[in-house]
PDB file of N, CA and C in Angstrom:
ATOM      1  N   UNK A   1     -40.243  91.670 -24.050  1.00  0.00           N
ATOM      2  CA  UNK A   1     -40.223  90.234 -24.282  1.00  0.00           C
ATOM      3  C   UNK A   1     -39.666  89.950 -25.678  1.00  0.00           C
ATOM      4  N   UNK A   2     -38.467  89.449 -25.727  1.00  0.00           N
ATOM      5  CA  UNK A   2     -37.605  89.322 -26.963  1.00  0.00           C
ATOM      6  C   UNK A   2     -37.063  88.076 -26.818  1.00  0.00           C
ATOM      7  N   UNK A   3     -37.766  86.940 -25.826  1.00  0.00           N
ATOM      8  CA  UNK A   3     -37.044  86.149 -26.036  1.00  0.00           C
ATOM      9  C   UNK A   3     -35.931  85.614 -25.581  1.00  0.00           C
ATOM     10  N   UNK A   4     -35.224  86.669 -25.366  1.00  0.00           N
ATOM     11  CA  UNK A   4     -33.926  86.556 -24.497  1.00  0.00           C
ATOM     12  C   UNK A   4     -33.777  86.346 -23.243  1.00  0.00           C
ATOM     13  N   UNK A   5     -32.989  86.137 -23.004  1.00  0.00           N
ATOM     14  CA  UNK A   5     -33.282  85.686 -20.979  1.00  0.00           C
ATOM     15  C   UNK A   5     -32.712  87.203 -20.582  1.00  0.00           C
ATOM     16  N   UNK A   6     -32.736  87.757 -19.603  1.00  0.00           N
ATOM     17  CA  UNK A   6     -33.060  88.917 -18.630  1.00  0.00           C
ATOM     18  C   UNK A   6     -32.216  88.496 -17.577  1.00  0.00           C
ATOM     19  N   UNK A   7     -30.594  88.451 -17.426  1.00  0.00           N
ATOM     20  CA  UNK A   7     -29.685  88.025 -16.105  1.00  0.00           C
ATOM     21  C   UNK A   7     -29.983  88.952 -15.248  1.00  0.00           C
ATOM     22  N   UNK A   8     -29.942  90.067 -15.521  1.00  0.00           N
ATOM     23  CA  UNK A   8     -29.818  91.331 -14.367  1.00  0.00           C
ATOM     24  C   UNK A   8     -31.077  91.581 -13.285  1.00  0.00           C
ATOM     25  N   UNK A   9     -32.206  90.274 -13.938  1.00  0.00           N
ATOM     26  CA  UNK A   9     -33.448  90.328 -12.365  1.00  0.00           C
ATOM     27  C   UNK A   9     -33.075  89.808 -11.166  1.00  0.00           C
ATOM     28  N   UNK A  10     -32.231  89.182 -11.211  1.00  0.00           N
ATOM     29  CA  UNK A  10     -32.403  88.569  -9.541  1.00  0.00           C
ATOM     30  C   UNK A  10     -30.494  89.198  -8.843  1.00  0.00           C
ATOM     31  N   UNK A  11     -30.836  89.507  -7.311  1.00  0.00           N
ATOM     32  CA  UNK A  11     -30.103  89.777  -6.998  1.00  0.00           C
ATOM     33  C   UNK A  11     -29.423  88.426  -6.076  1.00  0.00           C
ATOM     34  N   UNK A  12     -28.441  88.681  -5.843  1.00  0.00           N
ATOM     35  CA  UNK A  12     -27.857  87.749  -4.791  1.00  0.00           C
ATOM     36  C   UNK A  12     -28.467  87.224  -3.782  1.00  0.00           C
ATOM     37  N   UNK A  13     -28.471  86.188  -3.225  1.00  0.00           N
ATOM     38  CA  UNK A  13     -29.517  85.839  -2.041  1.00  0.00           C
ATOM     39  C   UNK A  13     -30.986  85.485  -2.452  1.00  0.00           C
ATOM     40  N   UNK A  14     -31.331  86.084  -3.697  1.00  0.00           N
ATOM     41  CA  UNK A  14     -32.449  85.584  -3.653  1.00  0.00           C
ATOM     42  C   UNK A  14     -32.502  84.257  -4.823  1.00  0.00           C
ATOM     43  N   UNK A  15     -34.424  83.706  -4.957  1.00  0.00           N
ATOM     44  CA  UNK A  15     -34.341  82.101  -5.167  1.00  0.00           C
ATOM     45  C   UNK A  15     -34.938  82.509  -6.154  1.00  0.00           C
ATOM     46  N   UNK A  16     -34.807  81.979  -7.573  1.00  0.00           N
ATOM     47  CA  UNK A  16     -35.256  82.268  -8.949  1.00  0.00           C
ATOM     48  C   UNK A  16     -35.442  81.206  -9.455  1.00  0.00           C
ATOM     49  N   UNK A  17     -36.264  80.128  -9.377  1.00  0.00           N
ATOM     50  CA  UNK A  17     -36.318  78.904 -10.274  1.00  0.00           C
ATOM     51  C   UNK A  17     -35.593  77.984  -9.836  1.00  0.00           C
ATOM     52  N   UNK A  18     -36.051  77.887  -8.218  1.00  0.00           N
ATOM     53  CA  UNK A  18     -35.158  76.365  -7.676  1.00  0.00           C
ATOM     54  C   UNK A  18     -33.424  76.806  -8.067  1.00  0.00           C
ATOM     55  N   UNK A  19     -32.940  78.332  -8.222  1.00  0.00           N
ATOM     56  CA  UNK A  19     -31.729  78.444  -8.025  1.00  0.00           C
ATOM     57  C   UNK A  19     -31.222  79.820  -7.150  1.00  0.00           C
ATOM     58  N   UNK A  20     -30.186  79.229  -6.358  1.00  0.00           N
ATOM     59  CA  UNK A  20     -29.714  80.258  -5.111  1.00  0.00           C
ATOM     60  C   UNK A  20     -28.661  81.134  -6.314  1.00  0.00           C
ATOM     61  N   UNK A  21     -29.043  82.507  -6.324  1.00  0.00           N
ATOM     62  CA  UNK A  21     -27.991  83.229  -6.464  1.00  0.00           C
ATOM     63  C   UNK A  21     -26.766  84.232  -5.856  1.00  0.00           C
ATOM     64  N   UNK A  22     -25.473  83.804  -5.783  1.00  0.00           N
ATOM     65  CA  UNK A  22     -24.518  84.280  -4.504  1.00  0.00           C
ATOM     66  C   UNK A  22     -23.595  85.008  -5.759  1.00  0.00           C
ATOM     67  N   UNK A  23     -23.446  86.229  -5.483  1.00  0.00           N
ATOM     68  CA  UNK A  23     -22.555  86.767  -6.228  1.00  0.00           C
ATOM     69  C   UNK A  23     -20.831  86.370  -5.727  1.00  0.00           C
ATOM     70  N   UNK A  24     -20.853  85.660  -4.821  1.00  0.00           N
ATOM     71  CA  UNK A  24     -19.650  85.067  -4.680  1.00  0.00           C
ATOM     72  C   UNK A  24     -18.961  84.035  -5.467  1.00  0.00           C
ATOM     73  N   UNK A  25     -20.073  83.293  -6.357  1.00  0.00           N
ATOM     74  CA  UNK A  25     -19.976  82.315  -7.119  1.00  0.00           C
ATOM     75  C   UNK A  25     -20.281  80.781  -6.369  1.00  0.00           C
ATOM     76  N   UNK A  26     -19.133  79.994  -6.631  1.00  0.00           N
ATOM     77  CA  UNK A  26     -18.885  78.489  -6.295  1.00  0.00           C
ATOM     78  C   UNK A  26     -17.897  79.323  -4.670  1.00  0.00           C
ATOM     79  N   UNK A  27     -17.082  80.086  -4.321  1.00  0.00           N
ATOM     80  CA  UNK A  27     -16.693  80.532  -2.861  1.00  0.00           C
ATOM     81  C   UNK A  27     -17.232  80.825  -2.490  1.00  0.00           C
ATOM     82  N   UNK A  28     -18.201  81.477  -2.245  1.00  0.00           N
ATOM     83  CA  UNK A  28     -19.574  81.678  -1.205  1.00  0.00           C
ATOM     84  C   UNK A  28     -20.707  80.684  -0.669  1.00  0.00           C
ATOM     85  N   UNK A  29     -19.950  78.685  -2.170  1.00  0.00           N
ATOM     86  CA  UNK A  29     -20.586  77.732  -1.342  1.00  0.00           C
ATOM     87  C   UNK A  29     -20.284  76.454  -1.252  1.00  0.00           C
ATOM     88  N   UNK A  30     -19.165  76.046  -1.797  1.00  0.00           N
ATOM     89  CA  UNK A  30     -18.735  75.070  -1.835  1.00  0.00           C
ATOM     90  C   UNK A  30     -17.629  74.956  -0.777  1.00  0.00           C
ATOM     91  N   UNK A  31     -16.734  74.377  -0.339  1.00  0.00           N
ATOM     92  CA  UNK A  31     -15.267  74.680   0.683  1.00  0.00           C
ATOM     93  C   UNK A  31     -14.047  74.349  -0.670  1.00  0.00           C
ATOM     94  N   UNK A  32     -14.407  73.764  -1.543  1.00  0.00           N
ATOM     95  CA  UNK A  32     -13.906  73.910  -2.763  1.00  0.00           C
ATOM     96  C   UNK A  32     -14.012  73.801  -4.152  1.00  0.00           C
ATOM     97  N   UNK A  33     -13.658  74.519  -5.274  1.00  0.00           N
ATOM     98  CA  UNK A  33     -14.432  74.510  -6.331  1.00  0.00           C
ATOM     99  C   UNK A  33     -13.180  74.792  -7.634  1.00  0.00           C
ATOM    100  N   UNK A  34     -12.531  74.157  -8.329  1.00  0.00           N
ATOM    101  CA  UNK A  34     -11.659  74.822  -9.230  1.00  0.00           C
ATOM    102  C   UNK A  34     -12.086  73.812  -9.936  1.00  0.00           C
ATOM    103  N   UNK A  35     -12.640  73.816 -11.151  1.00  0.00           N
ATOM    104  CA  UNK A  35     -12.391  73.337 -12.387  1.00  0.00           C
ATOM    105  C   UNK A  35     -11.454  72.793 -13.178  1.00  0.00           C
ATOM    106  N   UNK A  36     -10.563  73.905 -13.238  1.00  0.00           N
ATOM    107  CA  UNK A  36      -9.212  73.665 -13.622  1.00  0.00           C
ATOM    108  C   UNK A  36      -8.403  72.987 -13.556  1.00  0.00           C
ATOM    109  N   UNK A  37      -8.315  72.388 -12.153  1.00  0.00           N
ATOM    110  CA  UNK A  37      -7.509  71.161 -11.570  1.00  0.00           C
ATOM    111  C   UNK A  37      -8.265  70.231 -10.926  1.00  0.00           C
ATOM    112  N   UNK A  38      -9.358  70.096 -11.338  1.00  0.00           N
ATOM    113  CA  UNK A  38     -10.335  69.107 -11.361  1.00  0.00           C
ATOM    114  C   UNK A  38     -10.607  68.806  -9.749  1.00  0.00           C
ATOM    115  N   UNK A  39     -10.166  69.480  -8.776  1.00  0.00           N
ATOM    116  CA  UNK A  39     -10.407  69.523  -7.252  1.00  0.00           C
ATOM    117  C   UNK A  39     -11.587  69.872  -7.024  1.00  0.00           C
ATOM    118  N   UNK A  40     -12.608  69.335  -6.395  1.00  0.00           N
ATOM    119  CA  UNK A  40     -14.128  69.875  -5.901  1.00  0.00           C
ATOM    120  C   UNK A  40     -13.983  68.909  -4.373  1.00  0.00           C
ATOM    121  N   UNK A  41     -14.802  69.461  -3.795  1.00  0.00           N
ATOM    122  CA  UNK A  41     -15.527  69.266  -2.031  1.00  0.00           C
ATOM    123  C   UNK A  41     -16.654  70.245  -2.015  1.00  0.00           C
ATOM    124  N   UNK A  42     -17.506  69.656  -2.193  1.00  0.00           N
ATOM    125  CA  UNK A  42     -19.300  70.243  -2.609  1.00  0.00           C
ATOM    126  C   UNK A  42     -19.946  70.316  -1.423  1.00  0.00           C
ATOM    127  N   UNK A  43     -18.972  69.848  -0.370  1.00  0.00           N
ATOM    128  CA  UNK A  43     -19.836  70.003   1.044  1.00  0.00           C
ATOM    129  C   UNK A  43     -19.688  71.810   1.359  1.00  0.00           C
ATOM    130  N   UNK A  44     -21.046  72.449   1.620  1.00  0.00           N
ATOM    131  CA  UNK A  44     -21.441  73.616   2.078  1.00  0.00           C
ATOM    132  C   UNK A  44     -20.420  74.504   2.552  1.00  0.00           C
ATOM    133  N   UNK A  45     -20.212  75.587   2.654  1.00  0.00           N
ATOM    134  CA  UNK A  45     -19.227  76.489   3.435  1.00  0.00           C
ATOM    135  C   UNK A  45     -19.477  77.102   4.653  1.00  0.00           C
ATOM    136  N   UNK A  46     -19.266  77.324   5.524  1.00  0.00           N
ATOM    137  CA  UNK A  46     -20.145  78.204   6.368  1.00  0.00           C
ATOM    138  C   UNK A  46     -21.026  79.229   5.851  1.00  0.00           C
ATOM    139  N   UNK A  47     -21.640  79.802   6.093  1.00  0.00           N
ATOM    140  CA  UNK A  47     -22.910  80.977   5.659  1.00  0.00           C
ATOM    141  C   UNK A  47     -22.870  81.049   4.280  1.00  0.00           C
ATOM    142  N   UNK A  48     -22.988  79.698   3.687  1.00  0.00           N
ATOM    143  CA  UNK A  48     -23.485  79.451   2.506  1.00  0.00           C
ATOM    144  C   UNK A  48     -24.768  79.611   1.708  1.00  0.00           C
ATOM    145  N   UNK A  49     -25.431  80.693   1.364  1.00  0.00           N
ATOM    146  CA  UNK A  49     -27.115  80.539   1.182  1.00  0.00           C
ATOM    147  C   UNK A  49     -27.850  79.571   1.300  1.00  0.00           C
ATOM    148  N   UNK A  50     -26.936  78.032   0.376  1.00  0.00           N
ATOM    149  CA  UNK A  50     -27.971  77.154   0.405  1.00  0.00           C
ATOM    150  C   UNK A  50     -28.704  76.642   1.681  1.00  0.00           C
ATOM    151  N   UNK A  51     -27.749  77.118   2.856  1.00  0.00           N
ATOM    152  CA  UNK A  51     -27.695  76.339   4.271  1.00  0.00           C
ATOM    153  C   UNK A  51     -29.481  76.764   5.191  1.00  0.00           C
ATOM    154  N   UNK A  52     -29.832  75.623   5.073  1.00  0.00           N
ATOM    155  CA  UNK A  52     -31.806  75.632   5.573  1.00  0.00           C
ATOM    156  C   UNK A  52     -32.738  76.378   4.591  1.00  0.00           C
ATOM    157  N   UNK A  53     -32.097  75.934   2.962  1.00  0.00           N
ATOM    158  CA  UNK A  53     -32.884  77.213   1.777  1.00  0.00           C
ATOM    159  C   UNK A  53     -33.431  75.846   1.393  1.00  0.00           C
ATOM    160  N   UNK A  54     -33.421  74.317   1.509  1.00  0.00           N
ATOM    161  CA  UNK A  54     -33.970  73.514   0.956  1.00  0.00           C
ATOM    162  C   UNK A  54     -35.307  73.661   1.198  1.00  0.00           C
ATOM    163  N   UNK A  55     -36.424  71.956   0.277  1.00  0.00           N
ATOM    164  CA  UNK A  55     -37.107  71.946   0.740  1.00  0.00           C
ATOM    165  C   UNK A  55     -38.044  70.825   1.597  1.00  0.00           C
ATOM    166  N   UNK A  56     -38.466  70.895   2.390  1.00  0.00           N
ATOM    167  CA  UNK A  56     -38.259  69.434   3.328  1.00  0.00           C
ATOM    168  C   UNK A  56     -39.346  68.510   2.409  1.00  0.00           C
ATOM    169  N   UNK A  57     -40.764  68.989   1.802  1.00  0.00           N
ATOM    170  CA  UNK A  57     -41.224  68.120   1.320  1.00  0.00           C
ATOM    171  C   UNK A  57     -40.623  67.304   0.275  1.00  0.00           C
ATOM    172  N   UNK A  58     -39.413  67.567   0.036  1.00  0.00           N
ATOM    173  CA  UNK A  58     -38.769  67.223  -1.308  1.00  0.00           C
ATOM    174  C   UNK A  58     -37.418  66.739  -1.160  1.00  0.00           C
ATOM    175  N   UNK A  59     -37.038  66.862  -0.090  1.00  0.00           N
ATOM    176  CA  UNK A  59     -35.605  66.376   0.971  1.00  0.00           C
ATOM    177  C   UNK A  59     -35.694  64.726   0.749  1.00  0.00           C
ATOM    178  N   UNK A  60     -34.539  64.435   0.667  1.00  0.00           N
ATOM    179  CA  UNK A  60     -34.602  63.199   1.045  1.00  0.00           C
ATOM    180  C   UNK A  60     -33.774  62.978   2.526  1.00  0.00           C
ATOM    181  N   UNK A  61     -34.272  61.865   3.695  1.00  0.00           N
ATOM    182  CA  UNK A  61     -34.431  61.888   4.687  1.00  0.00           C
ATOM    183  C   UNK A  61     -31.904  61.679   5.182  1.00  0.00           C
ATOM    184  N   UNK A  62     -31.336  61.138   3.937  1.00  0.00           N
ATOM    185  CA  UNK A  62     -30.177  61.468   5.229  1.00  0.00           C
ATOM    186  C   UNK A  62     -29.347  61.941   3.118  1.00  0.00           C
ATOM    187  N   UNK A  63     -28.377  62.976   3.562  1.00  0.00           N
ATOM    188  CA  UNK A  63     -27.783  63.156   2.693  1.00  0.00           C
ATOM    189  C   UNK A  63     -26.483  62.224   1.685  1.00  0.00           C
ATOM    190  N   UNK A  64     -25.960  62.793   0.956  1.00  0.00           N
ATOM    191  CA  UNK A  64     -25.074  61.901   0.112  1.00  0.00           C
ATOM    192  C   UNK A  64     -24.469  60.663   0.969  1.00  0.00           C
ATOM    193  N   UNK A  65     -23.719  60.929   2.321  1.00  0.00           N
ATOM    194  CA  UNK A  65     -23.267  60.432   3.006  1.00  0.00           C
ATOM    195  C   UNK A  65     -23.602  59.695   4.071  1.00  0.00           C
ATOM    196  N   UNK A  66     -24.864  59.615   3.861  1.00  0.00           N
ATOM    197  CA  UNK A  66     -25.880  58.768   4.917  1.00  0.00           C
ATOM    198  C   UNK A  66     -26.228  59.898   6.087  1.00  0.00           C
ATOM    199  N   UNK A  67     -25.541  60.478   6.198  1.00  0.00           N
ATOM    200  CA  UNK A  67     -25.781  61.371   7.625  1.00  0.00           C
ATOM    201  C   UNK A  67     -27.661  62.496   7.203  1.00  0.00           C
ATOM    202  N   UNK A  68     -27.895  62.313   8.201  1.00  0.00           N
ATOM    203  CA  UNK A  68     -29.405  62.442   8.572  1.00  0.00           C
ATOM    204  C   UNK A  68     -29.658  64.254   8.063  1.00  0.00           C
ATOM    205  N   UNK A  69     -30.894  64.086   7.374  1.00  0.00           N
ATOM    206  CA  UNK A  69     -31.282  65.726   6.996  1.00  0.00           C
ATOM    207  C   UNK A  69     -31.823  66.751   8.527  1.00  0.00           C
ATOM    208  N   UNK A  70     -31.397  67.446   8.912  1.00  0.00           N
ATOM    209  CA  UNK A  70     -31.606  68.481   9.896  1.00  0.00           C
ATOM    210  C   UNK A  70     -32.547  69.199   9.374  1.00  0.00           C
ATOM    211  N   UNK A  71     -33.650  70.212  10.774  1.00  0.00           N
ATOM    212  CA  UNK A  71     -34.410  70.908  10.216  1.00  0.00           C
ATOM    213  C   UNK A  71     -33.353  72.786  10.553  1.00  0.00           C
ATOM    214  N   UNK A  72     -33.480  72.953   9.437  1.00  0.00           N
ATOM    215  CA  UNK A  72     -33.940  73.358   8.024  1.00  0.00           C
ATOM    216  C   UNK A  72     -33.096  72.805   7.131  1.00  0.00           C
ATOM    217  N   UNK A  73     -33.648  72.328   6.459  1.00  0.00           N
ATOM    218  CA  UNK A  73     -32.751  71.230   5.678  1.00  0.00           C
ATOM    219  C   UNK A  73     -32.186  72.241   4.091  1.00  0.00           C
ATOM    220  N   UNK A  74     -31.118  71.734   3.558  1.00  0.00           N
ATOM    221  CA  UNK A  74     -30.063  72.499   2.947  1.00  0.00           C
ATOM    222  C   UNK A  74     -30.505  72.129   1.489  1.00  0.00           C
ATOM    223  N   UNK A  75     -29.959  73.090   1.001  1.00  0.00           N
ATOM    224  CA  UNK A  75     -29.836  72.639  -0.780  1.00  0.00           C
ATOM    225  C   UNK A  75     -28.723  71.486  -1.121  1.00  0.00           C
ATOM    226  N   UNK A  76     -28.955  71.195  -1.811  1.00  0.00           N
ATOM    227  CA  UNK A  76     -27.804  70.079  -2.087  1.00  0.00           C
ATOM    228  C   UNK A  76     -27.350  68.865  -1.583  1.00  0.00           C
ATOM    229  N   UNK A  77     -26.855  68.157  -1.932  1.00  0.00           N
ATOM    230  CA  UNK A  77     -26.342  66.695  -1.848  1.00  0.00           C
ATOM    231  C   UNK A  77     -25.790  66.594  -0.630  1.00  0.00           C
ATOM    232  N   UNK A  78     -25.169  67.816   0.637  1.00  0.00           N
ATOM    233  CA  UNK A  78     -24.922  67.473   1.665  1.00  0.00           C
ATOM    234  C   UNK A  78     -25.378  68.575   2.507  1.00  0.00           C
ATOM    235  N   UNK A  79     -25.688  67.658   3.552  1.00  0.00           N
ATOM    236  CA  UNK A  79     -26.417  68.662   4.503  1.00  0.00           C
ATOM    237  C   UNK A  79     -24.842  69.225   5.212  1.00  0.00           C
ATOM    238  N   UNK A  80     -25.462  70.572   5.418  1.00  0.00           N
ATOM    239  CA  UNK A  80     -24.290  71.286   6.288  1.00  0.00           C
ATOM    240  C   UNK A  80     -23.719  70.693   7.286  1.00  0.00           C
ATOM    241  N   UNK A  81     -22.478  70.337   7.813  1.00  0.00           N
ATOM    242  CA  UNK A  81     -22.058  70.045   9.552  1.00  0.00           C
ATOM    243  C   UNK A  81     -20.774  70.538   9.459  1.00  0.00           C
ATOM    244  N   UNK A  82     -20.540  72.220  10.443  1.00  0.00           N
ATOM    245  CA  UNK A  82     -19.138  72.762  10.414  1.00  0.00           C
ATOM    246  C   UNK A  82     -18.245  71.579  10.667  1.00  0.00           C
ATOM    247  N   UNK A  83     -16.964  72.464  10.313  1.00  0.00           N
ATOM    248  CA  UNK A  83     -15.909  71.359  10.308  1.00  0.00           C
ATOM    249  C   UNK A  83     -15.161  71.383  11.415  1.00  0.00           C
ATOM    250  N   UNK A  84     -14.182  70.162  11.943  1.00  0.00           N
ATOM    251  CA  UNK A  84     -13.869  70.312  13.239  1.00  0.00           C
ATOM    252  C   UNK A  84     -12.320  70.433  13.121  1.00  0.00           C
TER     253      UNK A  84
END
């Protein structure tokens, strides 16, 4: 105990403080993510961890977009729905 934070405890997949860790980064959950060119789409990816890792007592009932929370409900601002 030095104080320092300790990165190397949690592995991928697992939940450390209300946070999903994916060694894939922002591609393992966003459908897009570059910084750089200021492009984001924060809606889920397929087999995204966050997808049914939420928590329902704490869900709010329809996501960013009005569309309705599913059970198991997701991390983040949009609930999962593959794309067509």
């Amino acid at each position: 105990m030095n104080g320092k934070p300790n990165w190397g405890v949690y592995k991928p997949g697992e939940y450390a403080d209300h946070n999903i860790i994916d060694s894939r980064g922002s591609e393992g959950t966003f459908l897009t993510f570059d910084p750089a060119k200021f492009v984001y789409d924060l809606r889920l990816r397929p087999g995204a961890r966050a997808i049914g890792a939420g928590n329902p007592a704490k869900a709010l009932p329809v996501d960013i977009t009005g569309a309705s929370r599913r059970s198991p409900v997701d991390v983040g601002a949009y609930q999962y729905a593959p794309l067509n």
